[in-house]
Every structure is written in structure tokens, then in C-alpha cells.
C-alpha atoms as a PDB file:
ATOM      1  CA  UNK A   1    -102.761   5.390 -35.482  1.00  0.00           C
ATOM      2  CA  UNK A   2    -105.208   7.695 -34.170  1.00  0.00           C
ATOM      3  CA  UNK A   3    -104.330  11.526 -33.170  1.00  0.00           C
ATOM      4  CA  UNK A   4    -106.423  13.962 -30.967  1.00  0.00           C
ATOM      5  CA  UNK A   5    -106.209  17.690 -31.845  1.00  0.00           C
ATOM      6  CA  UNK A   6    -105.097  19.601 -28.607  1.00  0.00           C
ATOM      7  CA  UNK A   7    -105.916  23.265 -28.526  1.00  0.00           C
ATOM      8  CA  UNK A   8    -104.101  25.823 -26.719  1.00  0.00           C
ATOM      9  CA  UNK A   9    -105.977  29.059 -26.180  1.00  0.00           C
ATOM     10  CA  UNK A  10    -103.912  32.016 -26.060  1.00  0.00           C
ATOM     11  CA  UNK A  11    -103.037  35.616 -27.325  1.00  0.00           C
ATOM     12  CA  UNK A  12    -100.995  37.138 -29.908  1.00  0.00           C
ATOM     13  CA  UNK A  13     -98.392  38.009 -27.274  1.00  0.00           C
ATOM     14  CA  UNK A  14     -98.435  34.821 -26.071  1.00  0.00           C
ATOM     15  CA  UNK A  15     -97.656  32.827 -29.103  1.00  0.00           C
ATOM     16  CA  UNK A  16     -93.786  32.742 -29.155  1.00  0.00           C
ATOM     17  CA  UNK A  17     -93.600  31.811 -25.514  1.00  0.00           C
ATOM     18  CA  UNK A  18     -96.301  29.025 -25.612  1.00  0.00           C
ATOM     19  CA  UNK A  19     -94.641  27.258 -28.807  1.00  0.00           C
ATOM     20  CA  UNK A  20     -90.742  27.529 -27.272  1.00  0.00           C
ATOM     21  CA  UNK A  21     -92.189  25.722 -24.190  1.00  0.00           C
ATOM     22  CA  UNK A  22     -94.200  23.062 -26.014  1.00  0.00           C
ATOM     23  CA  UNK A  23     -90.857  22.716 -28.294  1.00  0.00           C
ATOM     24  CA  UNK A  24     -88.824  22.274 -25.279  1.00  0.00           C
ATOM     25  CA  UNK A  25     -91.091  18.892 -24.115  1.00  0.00           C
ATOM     26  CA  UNK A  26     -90.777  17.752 -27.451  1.00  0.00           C
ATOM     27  CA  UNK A  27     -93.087  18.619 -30.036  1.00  0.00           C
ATOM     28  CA  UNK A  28     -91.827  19.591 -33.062  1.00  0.00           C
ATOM     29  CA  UNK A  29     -94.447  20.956 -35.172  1.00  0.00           C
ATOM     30  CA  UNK A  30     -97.349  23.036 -34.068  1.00  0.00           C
ATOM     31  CA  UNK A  31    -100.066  25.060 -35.751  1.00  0.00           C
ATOM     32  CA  UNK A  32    -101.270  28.722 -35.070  1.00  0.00           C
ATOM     33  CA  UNK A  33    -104.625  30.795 -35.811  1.00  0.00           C
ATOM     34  CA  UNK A  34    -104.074  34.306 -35.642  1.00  0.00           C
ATOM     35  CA  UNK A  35    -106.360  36.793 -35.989  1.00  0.00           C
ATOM     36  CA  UNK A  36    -103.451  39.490 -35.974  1.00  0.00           C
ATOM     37  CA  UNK A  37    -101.217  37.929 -38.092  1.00  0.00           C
ATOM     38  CA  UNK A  38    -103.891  36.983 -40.605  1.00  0.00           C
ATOM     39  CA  UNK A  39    -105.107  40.436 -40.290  1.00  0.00           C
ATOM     40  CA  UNK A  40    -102.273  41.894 -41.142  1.00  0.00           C
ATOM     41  CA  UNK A  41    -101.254  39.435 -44.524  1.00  0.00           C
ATOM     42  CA  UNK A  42    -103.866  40.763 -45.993  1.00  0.00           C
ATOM     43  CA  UNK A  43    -103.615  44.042 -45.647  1.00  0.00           C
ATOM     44  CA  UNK A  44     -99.794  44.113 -46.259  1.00  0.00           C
ATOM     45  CA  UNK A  45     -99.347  41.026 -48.666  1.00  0.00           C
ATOM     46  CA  UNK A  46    -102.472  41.494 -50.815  1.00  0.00           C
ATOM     47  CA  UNK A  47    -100.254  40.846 -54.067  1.00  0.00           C
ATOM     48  CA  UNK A  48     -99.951  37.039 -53.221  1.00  0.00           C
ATOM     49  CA  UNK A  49    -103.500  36.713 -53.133  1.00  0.00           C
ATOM     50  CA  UNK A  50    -105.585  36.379 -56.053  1.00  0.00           C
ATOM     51  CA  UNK A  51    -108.920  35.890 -53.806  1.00  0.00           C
ATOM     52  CA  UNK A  52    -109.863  34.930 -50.690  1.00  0.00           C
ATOM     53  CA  UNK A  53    -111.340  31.695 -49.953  1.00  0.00           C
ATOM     54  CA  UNK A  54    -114.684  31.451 -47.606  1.00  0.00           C
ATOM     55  CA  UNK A  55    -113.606  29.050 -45.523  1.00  0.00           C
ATOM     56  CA  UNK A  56    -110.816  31.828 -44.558  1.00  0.00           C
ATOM     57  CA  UNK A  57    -113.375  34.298 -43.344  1.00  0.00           C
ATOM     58  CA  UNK A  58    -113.247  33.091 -39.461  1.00  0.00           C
ATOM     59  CA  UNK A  59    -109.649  33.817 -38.769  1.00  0.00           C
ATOM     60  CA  UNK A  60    -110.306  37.143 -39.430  1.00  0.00           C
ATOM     61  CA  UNK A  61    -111.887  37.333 -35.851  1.00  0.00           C
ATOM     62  CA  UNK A  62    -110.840  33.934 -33.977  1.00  0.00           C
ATOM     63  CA  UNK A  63    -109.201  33.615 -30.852  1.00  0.00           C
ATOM     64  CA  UNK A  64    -105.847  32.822 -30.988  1.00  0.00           C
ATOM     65  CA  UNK A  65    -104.819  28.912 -30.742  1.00  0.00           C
ATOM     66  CA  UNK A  66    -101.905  26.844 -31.124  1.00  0.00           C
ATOM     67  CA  UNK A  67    -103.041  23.582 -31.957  1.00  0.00           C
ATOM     68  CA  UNK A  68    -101.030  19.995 -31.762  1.00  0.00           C
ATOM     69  CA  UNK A  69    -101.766  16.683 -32.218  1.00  0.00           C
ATOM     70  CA  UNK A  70    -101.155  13.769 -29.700  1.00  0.00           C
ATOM     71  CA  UNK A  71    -101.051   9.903 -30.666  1.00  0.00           C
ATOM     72  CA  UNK A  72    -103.874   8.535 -28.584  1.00  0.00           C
ATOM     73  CA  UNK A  73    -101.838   5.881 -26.495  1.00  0.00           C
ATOM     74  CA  UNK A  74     -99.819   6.380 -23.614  1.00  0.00           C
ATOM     75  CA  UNK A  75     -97.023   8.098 -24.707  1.00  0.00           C
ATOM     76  CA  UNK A  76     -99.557  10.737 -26.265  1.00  0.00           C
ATOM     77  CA  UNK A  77    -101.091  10.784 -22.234  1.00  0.00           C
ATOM     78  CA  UNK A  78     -97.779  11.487 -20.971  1.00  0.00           C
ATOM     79  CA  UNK A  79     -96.910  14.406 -23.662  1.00  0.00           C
ATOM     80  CA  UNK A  80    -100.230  15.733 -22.769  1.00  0.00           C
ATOM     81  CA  UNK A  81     -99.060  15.823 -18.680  1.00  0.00           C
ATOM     82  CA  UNK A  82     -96.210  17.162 -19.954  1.00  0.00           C
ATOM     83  CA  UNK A  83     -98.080  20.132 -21.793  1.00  0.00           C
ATOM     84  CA  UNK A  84    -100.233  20.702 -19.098  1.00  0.00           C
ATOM     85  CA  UNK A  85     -96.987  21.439 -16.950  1.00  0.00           C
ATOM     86  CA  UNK A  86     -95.350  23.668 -18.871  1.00  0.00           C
ATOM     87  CA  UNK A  87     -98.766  25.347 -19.751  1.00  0.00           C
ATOM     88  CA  UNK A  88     -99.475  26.076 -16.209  1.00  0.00           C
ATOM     89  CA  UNK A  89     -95.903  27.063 -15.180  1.00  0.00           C
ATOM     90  CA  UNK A  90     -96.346  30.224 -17.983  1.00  0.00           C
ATOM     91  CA  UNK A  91     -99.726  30.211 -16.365  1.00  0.00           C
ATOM     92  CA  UNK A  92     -98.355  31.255 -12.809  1.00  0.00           C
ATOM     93  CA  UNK A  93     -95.717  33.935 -14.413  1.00  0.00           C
ATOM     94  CA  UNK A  94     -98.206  35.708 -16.783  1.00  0.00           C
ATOM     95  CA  UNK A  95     -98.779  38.284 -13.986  1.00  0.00           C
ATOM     96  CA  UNK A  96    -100.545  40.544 -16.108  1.00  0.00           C
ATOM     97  CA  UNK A  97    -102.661  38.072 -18.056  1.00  0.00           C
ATOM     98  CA  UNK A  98    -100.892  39.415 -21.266  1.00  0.00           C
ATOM     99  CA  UNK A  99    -101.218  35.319 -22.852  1.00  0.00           C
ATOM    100  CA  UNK A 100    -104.894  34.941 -22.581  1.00  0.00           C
ATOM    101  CA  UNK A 101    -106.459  32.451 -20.721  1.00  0.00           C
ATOM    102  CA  UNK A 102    -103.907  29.963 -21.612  1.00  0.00           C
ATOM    103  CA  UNK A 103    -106.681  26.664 -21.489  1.00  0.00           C
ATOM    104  CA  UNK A 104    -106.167  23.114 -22.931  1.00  0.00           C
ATOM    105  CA  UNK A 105    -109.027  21.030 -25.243  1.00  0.00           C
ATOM    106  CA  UNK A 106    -108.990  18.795 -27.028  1.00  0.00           C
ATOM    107  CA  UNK A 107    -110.896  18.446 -29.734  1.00  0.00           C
ATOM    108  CA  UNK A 108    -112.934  15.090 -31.218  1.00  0.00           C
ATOM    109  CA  UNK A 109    -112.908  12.973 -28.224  1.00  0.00           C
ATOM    110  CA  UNK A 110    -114.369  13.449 -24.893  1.00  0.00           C
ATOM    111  CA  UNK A 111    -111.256  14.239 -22.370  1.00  0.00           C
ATOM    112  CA  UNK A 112    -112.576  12.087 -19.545  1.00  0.00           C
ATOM    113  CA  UNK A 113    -113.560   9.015 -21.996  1.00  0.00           C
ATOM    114  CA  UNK A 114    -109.524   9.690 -23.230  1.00  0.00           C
ATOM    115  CA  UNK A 115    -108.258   9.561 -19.565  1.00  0.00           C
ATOM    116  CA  UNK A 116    -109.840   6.285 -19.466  1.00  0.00           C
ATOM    117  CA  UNK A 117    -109.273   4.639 -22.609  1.00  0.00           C
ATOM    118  CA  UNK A 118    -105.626   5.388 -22.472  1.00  0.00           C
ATOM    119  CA  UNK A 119    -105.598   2.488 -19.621  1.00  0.00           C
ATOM    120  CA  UNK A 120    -105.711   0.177 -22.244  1.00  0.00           C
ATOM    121  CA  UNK A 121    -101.932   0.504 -22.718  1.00  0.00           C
ATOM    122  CA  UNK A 122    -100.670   0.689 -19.409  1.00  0.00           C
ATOM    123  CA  UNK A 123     -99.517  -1.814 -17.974  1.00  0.00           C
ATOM    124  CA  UNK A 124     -97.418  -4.093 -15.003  1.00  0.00           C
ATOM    125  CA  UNK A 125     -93.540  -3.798 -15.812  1.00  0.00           C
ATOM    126  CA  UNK A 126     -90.468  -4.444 -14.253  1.00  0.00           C
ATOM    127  CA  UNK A 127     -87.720  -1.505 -13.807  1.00  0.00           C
ATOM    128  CA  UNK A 128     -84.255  -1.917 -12.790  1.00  0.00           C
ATOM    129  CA  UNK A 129     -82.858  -4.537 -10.372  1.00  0.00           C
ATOM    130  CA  UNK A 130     -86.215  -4.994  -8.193  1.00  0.00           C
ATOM    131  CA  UNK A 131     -89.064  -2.649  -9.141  1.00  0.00           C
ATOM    132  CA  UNK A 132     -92.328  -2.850 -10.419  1.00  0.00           C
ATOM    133  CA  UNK A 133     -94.449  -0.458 -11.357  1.00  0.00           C
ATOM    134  CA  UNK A 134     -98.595  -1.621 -11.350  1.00  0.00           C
ATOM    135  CA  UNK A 135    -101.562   1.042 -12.465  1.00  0.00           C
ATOM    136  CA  UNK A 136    -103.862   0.530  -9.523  1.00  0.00           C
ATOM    137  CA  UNK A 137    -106.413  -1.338 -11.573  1.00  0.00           C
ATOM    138  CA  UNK A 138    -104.205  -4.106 -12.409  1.00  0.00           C
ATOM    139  CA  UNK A 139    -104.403  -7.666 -10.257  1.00  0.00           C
ATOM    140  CA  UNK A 140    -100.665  -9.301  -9.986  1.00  0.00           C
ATOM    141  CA  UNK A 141    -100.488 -12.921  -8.141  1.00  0.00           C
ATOM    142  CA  UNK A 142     -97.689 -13.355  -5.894  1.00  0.00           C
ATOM    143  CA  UNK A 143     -95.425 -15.291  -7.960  1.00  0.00           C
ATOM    144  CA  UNK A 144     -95.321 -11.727 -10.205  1.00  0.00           C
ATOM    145  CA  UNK A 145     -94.525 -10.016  -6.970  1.00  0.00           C
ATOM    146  CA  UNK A 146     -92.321 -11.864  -4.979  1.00  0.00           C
ATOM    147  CA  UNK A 147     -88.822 -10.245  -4.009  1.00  0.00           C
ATOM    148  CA  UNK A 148     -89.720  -7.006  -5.817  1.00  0.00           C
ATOM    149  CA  UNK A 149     -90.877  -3.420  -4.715  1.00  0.00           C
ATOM    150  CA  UNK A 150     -94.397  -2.733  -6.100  1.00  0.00           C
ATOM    151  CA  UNK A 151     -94.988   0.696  -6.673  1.00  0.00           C
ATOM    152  CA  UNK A 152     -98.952   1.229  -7.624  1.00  0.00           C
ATOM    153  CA  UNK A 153     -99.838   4.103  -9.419  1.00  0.00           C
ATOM    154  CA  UNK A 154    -103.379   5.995 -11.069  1.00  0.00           C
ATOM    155  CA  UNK A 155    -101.659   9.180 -12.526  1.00  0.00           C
ATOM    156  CA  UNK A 156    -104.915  11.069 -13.105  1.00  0.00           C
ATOM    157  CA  UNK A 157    -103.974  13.560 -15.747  1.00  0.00           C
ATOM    158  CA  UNK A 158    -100.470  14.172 -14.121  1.00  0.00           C
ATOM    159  CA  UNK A 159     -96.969  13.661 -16.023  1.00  0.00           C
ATOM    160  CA  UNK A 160     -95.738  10.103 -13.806  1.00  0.00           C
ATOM    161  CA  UNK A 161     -96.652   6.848 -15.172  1.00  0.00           C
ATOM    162  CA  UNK A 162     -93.419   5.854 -14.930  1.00  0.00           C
ATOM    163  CA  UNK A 163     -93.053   5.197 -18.919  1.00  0.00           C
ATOM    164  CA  UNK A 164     -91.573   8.185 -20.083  1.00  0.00           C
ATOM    165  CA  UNK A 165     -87.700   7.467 -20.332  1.00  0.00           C
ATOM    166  CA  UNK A 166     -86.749  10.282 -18.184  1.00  0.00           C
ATOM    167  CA  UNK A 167     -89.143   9.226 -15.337  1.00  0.00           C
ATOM    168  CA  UNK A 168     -87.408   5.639 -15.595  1.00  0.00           C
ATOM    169  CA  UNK A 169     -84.012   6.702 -15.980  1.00  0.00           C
ATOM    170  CA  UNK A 170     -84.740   9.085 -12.109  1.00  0.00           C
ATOM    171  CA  UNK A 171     -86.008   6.013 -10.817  1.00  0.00           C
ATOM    172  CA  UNK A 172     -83.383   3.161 -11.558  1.00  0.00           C
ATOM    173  CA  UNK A 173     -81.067   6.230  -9.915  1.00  0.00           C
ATOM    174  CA  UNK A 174     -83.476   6.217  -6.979  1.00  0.00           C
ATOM    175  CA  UNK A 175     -83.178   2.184  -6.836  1.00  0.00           C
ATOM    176  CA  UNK A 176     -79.222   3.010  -6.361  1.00  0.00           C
ATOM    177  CA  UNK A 177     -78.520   6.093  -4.403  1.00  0.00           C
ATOM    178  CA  UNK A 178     -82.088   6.160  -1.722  1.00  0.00           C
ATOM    179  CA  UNK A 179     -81.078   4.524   1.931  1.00  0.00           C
ATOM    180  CA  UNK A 180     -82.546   3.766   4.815  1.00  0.00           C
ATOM    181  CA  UNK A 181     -83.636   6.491   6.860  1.00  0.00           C
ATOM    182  CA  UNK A 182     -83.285   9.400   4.082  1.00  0.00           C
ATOM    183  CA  UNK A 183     -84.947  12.741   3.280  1.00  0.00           C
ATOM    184  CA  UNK A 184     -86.037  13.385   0.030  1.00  0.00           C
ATOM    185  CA  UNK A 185     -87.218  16.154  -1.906  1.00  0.00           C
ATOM    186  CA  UNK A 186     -89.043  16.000  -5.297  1.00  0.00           C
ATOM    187  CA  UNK A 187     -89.306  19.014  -7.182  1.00  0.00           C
ATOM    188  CA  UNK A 188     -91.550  18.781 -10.023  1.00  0.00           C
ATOM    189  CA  UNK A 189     -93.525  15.871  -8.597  1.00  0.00           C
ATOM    190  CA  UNK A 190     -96.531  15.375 -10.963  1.00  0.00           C
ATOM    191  CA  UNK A 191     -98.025  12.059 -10.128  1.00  0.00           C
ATOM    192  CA  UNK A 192     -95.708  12.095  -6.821  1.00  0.00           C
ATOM    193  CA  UNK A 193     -94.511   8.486  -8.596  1.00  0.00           C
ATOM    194  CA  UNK A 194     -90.999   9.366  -7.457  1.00  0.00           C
ATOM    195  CA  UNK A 195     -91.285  10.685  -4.070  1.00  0.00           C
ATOM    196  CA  UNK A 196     -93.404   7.712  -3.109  1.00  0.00           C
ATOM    197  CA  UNK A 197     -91.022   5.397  -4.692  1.00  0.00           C
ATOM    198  CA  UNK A 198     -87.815   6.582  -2.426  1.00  0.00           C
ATOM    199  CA  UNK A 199     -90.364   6.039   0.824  1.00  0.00           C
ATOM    200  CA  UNK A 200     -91.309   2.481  -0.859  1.00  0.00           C
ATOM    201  CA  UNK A 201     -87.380   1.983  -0.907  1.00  0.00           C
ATOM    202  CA  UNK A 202     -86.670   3.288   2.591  1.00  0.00           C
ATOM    203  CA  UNK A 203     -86.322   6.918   2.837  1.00  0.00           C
ATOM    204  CA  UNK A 204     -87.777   8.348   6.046  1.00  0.00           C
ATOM    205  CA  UNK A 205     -89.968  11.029   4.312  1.00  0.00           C
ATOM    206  CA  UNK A 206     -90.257  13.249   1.240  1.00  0.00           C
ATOM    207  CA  UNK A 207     -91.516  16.869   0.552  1.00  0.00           C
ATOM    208  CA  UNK A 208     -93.058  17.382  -3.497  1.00  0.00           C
ATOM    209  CA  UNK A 209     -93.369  20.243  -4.559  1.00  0.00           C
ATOM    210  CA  UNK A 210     -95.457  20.918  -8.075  1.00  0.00           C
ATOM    211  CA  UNK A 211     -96.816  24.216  -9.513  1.00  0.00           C
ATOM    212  CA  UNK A 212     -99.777  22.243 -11.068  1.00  0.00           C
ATOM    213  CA  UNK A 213    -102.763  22.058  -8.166  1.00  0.00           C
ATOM    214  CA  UNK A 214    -104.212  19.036  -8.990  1.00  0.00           C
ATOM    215  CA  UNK A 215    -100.683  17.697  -7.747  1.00  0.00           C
ATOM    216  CA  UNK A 216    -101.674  16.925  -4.149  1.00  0.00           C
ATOM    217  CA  UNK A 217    -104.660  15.189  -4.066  1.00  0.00           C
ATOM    218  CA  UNK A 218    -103.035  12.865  -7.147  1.00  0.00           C
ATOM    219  CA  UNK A 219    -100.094  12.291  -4.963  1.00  0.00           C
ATOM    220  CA  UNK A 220    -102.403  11.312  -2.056  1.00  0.00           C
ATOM    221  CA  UNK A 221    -104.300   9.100  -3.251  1.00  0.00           C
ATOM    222  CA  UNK A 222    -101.031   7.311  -4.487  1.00  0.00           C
ATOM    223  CA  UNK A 223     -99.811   7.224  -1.506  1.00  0.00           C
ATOM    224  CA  UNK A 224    -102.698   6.035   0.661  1.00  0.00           C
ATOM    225  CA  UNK A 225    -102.444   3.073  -2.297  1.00  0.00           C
ATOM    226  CA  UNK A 226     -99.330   2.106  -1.297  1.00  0.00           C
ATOM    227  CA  UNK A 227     -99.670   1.792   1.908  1.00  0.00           C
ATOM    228  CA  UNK A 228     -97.765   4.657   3.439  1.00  0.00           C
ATOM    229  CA  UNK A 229     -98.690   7.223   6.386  1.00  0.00           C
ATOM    230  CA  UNK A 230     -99.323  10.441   5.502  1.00  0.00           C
ATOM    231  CA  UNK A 231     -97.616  11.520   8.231  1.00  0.00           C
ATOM    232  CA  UNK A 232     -93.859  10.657   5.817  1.00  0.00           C
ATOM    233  CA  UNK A 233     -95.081  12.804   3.208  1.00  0.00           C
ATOM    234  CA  UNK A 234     -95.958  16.156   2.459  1.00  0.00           C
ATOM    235  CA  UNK A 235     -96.900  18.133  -1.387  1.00  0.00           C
ATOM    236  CA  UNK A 236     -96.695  21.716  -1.499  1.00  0.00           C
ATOM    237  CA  UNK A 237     -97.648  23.800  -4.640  1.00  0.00           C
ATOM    238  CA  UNK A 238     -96.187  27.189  -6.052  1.00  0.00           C
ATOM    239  CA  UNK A 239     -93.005  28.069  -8.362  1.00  0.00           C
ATOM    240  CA  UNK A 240     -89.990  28.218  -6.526  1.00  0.00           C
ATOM    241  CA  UNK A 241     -88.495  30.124  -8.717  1.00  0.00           C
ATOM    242  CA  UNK A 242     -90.291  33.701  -6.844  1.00  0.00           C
ATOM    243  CA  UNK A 243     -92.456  32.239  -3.851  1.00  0.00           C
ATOM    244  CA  UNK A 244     -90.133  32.518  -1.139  1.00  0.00           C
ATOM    245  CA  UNK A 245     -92.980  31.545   1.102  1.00  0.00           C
ATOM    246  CA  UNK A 246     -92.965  28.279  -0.222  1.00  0.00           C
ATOM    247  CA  UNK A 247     -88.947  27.782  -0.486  1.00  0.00           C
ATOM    248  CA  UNK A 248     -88.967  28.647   3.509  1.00  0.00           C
ATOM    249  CA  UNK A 249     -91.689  25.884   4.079  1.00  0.00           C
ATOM    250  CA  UNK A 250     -89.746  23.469   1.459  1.00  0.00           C
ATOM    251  CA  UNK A 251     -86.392  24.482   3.493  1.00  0.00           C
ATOM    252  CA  UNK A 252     -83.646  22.578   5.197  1.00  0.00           C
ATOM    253  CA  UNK A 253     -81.497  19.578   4.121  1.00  0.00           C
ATOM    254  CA  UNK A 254     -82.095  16.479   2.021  1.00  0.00           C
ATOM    255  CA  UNK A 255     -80.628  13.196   1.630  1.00  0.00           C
ATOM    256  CA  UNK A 256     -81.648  13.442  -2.081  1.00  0.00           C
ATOM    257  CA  UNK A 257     -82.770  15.927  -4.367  1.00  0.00           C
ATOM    258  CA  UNK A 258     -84.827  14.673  -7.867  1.00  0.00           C
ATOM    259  CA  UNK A 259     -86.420  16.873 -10.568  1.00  0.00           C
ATOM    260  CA  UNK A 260     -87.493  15.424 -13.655  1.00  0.00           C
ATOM    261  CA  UNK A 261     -89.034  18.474 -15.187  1.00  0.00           C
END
């Protein structure tokens, strides 16, 4: 199994907020460097220490960094959307910059050879009753295709492939509840996998809404791959939680409402 090291830049204040949001999409273990907190062990707790290794000297003055580390596959792609999410929601309510500059790397591996090497695992499967999700770059004959709904998909670096369990389990819901004719609204919509999916399945048009900004252009250019007019679909960006500019624009009623955030 191979890991990448993913490094989250932030600041001493912004520490404890940063690690209960990447424990909330499911990492359990994460590590810190400190400056601070170093800083302050050995001025307080120099009766543990009976020296201080060299190799030590550069926390003294780093910037501060959680650090995790992803499986290099698919499901460590989709953790990775995930963190970038959360990352950029704390991002958009650190009003006062008080949690640094709050910026992803990773560390050993090129990003943009990961974000293509990570194809490798993704591939053509069948969801539900009648659906079929396709990356873009895969060929499918007809037999493969017949009687189904193909939903095609390049994620970019946005959380929607369409394996993570949550994203399947909103989807086989989707197959059930969207009719004919029906508005939808997609809060949270990454990839805009499931937005697109209710207009593949009939809805009349969806609104996505994602704090992340890469969000539109992703959800596009998945759209224009699947065939559909722009003119069914529209992807706002901002936190609903205080832009009440945006929750007037996303306003008015809805067929169906999905979040998987």
C-alpha cells in the first residue's frame, strides 16, 4: 500500500478546529507541528528531557501543520475531496484570518501526476436497479449500456465519483424518489454527480450549490458530457449558512432536496 503525506498549513489557533473537522470526514489519527506548543514543553517540562535532539531544532520556528496520510487509490482521492471541503468551508468562516492560510500539499508525489494516476482504479459500475456510472475516459459497447442510465463523470479534484458509500446510498434514493418533470436542489454538490443524475433520470432542472469554487466549472463540464442543456442547470457558490444573497438566488420550492456533505 502506498500513502501520500497531506499537509495542512495552519495556526496555533487553528489547530483544534482543523483536526475536529478532518475527524468528522473520517480520519482518525492526525499529526501536529507546533511551534507554540513545542515552545512551551520546553520551557515548562524541561525535567522530562535529558537533551535535546538536533533533528528537533526546526520546530522551534516552523509553521504550524497538521499532517495526514491518504492511501493512494481512490478511496484516498475521495478523502482528499472530502478534506478539501471541509478545509475550505473553515476557510470562508475564518473572517479574521485567525487559522493561517489554511492550504493543502501533499508531500512526495506531484499532485497533478496523483490526480491522474488515481484513474487507474476507477472504473464502469452498475448502481441500483438501472444506473451506471462511467469516468469519461472509459469506452462501454452497447451491450454494457443497453436499458441503463449512463451517468459519465471526470470529478477533477471534487468529492463525487460516485464510490464513496454515502454518494451511492443519495443516489439509489435518487433512482426511487426523482420524477418526471421535478426540481431539484443539491446542496453540497462537489462534482455536481448528483444533480446531473436527477436531470439524467427526469427532473426538469436542478440548482447546486457548493462553497468550494472550483465547483462550477467541474459541474459543467459534467454536464455538457452528458448531454444536457445548460439552460436545466445552474451552480452557485457561497455558505448558506450567512450569505443571504445567495439563499434569495437559491430560493423557492423543490421537488427534492439532497445534501451529502
Amino acid at each position: 500500500m502506498q500513502w501520500i503525506e497531506t499537509n495542512i498549513y495552519t495556526t496555533t489557533e487553528g489547530i483544534e478546529p482543523l483536526c475536529g473537522r478532518l475527524y468528522a470526514v473520517g480520519l482518525n489519527g492526525v499529526q501536529i507541528k507546533d511551534a507554540a506548543d513545542f515552545n512551551d514543553f520546553i520551557e515548562n517540562e524541561t525535567q522530562y528531557w535529558d537533551y535535546i535532539d538536533e533533528s528537533l531544532e526546526s520546530l522551534k520556528t516552523c509553521e504550524t501543520c497538521v499532517t495526514v496520510y491518504l492511501t493512494d487509490d481512490a478511496d484516498g482521492r475521495e478523502l482528499l475531496s472530502h478534506i478539501r471541503g471541509t478545509v475550505a468551508e473553515l476557510k470562508a468562516l475564518d473572517n479574521d484570518g485567525k487559522f493561517g492560510r489554511l492550504e493543502i500539499e501533499l508531500s512526495g508525489i506531484n499532485e497533478e501526476d496523483w490526480a491522474n494516476n488515481w484513474k487507474k482504479y476507477y472504473k464502469p459500475f452498475n448502481l441500483g436497479k438501472k444506473l451506471l456510472i462511467k469516468p469519461e475516459w472509459e469506452q462501454l459497447d452497447d451491450s454494457e449500456t443497453k436499458d441503463k442510465v449512463v451517468l459519465s463523470m471526470n470529478p477533477g479534484h471534487l468529492f463525487g465519483t460516485g464510490t464513496h458509500h454515502s454518494t451511492q446510498l443519495c443516489m439509489m434514493e435518487l433512482e426511487k424518489y426523482v420524477s418526471k418533470g421535478d426540481r431539484v436542489l443539491d446542496l453540497g454538490c462537489g462534482s455536481g454527480i448528483l444533480s446531473i443524475l436527477s436531470l439524467l433520470l427526469g427532473a426538469e432542472s436542478a440548482v447546486a450549490v457548493d462553497i468550494d469554487p472550483a465547483a462550477p466549472a467541474t459541474a459543467m463540464e459534467n454536464l455538457a458530457m452528458n448531454g444536457i442543456s445548460p439552460e436545466r442547470y445552474s451552480v452557485l457558490v457561497g455558505n448558506v449558512i450567512d450569505d443571504v444573497a445567495l439563499r434569495e438566488k437559491i430560493g423557492g420550492d423543490y421537488d427534492v432536496v439532497v445534501a451529502n456533505i
